[in-house]
C-alpha atoms as a PDB file:
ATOM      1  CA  UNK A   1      82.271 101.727 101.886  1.00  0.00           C
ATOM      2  CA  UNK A   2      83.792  99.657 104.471  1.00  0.00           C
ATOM      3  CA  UNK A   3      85.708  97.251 101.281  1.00  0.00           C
ATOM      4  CA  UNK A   4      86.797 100.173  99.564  1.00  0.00           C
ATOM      5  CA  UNK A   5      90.581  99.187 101.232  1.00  0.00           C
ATOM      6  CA  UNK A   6      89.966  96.061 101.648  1.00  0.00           C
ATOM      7  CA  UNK A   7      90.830  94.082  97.969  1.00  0.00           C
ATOM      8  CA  UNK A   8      88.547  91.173  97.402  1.00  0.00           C
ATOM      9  CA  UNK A   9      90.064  88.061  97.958  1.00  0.00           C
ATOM     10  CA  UNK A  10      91.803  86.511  95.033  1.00  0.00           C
ATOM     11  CA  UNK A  11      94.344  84.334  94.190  1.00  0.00           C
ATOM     12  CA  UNK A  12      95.835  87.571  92.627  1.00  0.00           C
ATOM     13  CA  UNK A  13      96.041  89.453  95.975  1.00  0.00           C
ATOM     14  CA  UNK A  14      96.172  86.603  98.482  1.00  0.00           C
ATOM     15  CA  UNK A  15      99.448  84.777  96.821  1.00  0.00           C
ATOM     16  CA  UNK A  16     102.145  85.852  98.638  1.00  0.00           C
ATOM     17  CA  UNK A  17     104.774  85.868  95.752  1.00  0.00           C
ATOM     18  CA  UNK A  18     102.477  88.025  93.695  1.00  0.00           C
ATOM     19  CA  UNK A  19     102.161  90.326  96.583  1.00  0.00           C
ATOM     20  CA  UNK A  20     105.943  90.249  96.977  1.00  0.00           C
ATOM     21  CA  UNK A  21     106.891  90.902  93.132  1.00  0.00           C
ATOM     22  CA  UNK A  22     104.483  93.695  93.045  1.00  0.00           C
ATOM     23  CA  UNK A  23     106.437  95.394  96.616  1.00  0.00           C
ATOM     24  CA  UNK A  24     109.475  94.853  94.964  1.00  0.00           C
ATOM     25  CA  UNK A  25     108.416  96.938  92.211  1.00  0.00           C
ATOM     26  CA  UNK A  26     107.086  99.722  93.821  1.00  0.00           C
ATOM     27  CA  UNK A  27     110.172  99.760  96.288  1.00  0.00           C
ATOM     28  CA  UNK A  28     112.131  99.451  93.184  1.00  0.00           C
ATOM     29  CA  UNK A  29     110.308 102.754  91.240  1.00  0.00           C
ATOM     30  CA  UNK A  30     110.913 104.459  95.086  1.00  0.00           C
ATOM     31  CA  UNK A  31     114.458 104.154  94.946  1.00  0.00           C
ATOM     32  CA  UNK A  32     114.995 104.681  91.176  1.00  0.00           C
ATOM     33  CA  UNK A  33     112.381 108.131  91.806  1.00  0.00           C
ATOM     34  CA  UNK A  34     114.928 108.837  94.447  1.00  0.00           C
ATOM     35  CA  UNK A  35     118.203 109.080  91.633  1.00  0.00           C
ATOM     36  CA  UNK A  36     116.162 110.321  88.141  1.00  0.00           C
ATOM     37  CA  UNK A  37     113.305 111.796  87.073  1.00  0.00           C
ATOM     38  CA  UNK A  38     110.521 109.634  86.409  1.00  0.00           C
ATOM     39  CA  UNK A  39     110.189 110.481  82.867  1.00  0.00           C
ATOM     40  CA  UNK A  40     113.974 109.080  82.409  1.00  0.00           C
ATOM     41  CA  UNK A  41     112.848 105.175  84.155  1.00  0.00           C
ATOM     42  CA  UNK A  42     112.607 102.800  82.336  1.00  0.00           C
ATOM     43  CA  UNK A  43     110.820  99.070  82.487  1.00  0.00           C
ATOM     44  CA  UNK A  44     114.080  97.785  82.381  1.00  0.00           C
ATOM     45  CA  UNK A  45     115.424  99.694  85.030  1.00  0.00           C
ATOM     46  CA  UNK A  46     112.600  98.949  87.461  1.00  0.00           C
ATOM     47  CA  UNK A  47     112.755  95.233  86.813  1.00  0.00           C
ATOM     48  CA  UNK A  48     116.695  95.372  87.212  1.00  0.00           C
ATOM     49  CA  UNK A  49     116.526  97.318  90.324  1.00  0.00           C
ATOM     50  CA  UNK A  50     114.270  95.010  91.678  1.00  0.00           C
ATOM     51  CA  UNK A  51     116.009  92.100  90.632  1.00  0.00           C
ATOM     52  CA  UNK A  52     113.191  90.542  88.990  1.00  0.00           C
ATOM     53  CA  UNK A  53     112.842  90.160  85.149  1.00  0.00           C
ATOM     54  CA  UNK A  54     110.805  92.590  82.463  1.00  0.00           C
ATOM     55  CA  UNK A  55     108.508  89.828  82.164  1.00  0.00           C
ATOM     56  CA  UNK A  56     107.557  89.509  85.534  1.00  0.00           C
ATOM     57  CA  UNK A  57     106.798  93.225  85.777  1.00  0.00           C
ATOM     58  CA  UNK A  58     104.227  92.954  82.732  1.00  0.00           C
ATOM     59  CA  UNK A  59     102.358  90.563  84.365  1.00  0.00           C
ATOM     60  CA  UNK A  60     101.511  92.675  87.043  1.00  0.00           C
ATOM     61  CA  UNK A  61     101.457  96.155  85.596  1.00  0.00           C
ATOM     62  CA  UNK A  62     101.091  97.333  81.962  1.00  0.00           C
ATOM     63  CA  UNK A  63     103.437 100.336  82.446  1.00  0.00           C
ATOM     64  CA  UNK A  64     105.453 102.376  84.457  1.00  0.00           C
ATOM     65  CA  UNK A  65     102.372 104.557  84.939  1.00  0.00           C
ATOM     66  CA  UNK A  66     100.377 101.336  86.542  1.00  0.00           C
ATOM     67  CA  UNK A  67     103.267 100.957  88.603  1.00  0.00           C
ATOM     68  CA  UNK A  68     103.058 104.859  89.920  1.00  0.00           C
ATOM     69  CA  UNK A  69      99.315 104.880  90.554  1.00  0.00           C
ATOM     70  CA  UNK A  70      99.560 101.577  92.271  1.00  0.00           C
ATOM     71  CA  UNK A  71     102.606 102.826  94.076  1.00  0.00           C
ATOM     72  CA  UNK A  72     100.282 105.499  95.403  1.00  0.00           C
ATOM     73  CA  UNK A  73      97.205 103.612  96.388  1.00  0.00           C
ATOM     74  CA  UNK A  74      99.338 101.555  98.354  1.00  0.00           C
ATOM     75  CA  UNK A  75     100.773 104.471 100.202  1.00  0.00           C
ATOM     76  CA  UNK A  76      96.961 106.035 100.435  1.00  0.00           C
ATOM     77  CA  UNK A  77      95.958 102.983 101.623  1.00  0.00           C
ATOM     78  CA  UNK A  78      98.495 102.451 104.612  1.00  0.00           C
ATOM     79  CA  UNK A  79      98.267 106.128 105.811  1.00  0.00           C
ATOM     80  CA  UNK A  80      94.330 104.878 106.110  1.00  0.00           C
ATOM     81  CA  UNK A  81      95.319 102.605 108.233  1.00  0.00           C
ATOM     82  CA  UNK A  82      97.856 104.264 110.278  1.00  0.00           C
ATOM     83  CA  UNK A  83      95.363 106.622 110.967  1.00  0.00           C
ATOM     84  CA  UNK A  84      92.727 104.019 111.839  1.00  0.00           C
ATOM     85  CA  UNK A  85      90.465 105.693 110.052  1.00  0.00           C
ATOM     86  CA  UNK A  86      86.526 104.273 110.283  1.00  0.00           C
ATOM     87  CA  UNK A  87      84.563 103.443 106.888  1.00  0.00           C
ATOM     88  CA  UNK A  88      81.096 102.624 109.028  1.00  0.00           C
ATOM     89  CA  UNK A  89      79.326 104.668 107.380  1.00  0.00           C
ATOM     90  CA  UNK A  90      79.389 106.837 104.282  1.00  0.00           C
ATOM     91  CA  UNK A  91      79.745 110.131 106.365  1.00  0.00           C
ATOM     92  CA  UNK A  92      82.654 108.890 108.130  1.00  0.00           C
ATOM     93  CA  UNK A  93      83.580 107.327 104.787  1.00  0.00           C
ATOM     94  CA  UNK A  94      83.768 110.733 102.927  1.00  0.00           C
ATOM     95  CA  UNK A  95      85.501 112.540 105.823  1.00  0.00           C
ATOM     96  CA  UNK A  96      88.520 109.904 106.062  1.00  0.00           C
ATOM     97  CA  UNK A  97      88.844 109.962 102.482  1.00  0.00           C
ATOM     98  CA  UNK A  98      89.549 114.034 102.451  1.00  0.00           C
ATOM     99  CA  UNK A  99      91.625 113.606 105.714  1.00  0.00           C
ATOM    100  CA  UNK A 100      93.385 110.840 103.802  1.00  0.00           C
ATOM    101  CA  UNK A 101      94.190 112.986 100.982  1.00  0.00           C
ATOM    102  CA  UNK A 102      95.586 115.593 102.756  1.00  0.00           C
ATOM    103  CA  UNK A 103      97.884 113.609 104.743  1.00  0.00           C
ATOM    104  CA  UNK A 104      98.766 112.051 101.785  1.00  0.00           C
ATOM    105  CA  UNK A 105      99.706 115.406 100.212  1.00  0.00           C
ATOM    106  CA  UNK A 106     101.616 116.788 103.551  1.00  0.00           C
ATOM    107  CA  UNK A 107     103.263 113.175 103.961  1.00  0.00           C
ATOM    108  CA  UNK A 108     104.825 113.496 100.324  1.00  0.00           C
ATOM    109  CA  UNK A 109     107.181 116.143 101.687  1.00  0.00           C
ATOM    110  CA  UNK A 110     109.058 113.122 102.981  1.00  0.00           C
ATOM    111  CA  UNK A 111     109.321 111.654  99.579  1.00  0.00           C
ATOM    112  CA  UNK A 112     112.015 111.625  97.188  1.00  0.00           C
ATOM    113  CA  UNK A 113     112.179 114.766  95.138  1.00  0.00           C
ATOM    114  CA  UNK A 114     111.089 113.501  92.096  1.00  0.00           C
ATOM    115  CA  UNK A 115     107.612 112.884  93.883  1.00  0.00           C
ATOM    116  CA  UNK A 116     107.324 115.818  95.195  1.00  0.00           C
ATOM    117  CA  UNK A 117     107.613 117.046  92.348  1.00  0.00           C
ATOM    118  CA  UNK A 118     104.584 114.992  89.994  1.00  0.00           C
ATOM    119  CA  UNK A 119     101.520 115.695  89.216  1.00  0.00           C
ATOM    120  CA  UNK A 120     100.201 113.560  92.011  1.00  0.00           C
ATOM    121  CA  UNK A 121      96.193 113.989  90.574  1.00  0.00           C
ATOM    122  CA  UNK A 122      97.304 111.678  87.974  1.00  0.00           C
ATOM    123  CA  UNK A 123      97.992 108.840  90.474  1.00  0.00           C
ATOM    124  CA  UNK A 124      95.969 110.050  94.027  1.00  0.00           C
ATOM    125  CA  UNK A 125      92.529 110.654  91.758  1.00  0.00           C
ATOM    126  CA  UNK A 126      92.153 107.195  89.876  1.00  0.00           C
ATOM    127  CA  UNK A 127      92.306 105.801  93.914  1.00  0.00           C
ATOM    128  CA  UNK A 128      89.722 107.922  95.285  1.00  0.00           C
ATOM    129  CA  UNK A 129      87.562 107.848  92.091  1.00  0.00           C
ATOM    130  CA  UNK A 130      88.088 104.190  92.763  1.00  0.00           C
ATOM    131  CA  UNK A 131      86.586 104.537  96.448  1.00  0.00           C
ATOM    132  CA  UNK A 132      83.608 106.580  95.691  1.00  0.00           C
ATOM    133  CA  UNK A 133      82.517 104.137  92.836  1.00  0.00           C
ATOM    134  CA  UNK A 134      83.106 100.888  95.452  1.00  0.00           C
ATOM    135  CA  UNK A 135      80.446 103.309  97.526  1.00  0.00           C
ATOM    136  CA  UNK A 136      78.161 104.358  94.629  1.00  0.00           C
ATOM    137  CA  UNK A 137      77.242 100.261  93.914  1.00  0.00           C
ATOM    138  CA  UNK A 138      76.052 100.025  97.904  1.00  0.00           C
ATOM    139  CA  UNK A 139      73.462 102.525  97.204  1.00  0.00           C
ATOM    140  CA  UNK A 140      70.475 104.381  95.172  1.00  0.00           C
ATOM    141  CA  UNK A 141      71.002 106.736  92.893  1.00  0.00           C
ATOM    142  CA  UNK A 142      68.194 109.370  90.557  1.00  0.00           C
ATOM    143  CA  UNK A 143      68.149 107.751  87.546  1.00  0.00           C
ATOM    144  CA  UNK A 144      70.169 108.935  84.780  1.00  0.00           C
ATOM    145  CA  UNK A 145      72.921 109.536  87.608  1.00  0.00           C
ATOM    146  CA  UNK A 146      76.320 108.662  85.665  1.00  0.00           C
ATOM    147  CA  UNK A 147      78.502 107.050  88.980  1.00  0.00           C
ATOM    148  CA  UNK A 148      81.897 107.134  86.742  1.00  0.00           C
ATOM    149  CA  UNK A 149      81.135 111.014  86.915  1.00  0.00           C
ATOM    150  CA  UNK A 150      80.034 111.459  90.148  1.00  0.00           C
ATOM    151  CA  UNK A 151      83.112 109.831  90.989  1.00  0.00           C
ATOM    152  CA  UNK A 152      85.641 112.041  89.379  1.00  0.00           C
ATOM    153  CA  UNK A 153      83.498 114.893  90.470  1.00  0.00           C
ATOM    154  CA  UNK A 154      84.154 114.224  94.171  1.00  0.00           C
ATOM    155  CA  UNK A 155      87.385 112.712  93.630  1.00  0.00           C
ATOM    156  CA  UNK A 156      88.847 116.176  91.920  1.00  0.00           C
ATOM    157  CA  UNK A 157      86.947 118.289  94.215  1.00  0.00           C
ATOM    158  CA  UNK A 158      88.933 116.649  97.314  1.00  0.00           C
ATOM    159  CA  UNK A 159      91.809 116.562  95.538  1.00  0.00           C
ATOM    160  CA  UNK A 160      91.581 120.385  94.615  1.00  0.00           C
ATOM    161  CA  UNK A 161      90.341 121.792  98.178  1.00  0.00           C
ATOM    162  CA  UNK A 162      93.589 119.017  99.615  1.00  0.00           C
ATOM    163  CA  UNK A 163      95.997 120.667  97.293  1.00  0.00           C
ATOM    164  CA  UNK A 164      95.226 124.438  98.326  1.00  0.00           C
ATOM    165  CA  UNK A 165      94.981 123.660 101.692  1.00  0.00           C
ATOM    166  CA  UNK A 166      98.653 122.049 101.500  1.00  0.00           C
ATOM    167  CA  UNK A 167     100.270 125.046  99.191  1.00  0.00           C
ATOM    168  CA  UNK A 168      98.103 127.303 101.835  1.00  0.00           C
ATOM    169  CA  UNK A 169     101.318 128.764 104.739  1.00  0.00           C
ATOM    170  CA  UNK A 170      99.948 128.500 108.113  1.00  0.00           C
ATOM    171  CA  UNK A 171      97.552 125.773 107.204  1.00  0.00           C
ATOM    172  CA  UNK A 172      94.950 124.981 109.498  1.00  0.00           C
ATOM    173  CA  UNK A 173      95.121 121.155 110.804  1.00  0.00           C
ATOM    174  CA  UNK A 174      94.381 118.306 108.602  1.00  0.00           C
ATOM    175  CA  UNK A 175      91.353 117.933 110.716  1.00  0.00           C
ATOM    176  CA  UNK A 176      89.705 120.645 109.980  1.00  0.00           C
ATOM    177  CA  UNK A 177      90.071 120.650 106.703  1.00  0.00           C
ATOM    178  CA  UNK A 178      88.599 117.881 105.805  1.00  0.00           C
ATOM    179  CA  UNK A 179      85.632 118.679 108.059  1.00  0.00           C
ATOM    180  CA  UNK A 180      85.527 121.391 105.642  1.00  0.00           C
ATOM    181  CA  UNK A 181      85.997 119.331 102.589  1.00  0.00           C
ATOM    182  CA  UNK A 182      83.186 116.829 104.015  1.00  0.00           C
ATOM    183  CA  UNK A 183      80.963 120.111 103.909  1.00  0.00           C
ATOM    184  CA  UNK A 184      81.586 120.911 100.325  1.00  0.00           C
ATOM    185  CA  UNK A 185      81.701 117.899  99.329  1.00  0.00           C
ATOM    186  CA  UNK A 186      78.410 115.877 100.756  1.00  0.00           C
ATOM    187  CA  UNK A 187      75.942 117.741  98.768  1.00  0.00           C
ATOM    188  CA  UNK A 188      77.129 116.614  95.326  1.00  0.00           C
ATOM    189  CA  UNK A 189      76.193 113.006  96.846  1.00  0.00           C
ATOM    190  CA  UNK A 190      73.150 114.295  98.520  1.00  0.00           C
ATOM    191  CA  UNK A 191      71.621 115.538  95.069  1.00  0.00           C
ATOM    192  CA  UNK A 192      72.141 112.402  93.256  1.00  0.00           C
ATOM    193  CA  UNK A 193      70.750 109.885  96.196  1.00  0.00           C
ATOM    194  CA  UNK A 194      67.522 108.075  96.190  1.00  0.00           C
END
């Protein structure tokens, strides 16, 4: 799972005025999350705000929704790599992920209100479901195994023991948790392996 964060190659990710629209968006939707409700942005005001024209942001997201969820795997992504975290393996893998999630979920506290507020599943699942899929094709599985649903399996599970743990006063550390998580967790992948 070491490539999960790592995007292949392509002319798409490596040009560096693709790379730079696409920041300017997400800064844009940060700023404009910052002043109204998500529901109340439109295209036009993300393109505007980021100086750049409705066009250009069709060619790198279909909607405002794209935008969001790759907003959010961006984030994911860099609190990865703040952390350092280590994909050598698949346990390590699975532990970094849960970690990652719920530093994700205590580091949205810094956010703008608006979200704080969203249904972050909708954007934070699609990414790990993402991850555990990149893993899935590296290895085994019983036949009949359906990886899209082992996937959003794990992915929710995570995600669901993350979000308690965050809404949970006195929380134990981050740590821990997803020690814990890594506990739960594991077995649905253990089942399914070859």
């Amino acid at each position: 799972m070491a490539d999960v964060f790592q995007p292949v190659n392509t002319a798409e990710n490596t040009d560096p005025r693709v790379r730079r629209s696409r920041q300017m968006l997400m800064e844009s939707l940060l700023r404009l999350l910052g002043r109204k409700e998500f529901d109340d942005i439109s295209i036009q005001e993300i393109a505007d705000e980021a100086t750049l024209n409705r066009a250009t942001f069709y060619l790198h997201y279909p909607d405002k929704n794209a935008l969001l969820q790759a907003m959010t795997a961006a984030r994911f992504r860099n609190l990865i790599a703040r952390r350092g975290l280590s994909f050598s393996d698949c346990d390590g893998a699975l532990r970094a992920i849960a970690l990652g999630v719920c530093d994700y979920l205590a580091e949205t506290t810094g956010c703008p209100s608006q979200l704080v507020k969203m249904p972050l599943e909708g954007s934070i699942i699609p990414v790990v479901e993402g991850m555990f899929l990149e893993g899935a094709a590296h290895h085994a599985m019983l036949p009949g195994t359906d990886p899209k649903l082992l996937a959003t399996t794990a992915a929710w599970a995570i995600f669901g023991a993350a979000r308690r743990w965050y809404q949970t006063p006195d929380r134990i550390p981050a740590e821990e948790m997803a020690a814990k998580i890594e506990a739960m967790v594991k077995p649905i992948f253990l089942t399914v392996s070859v």
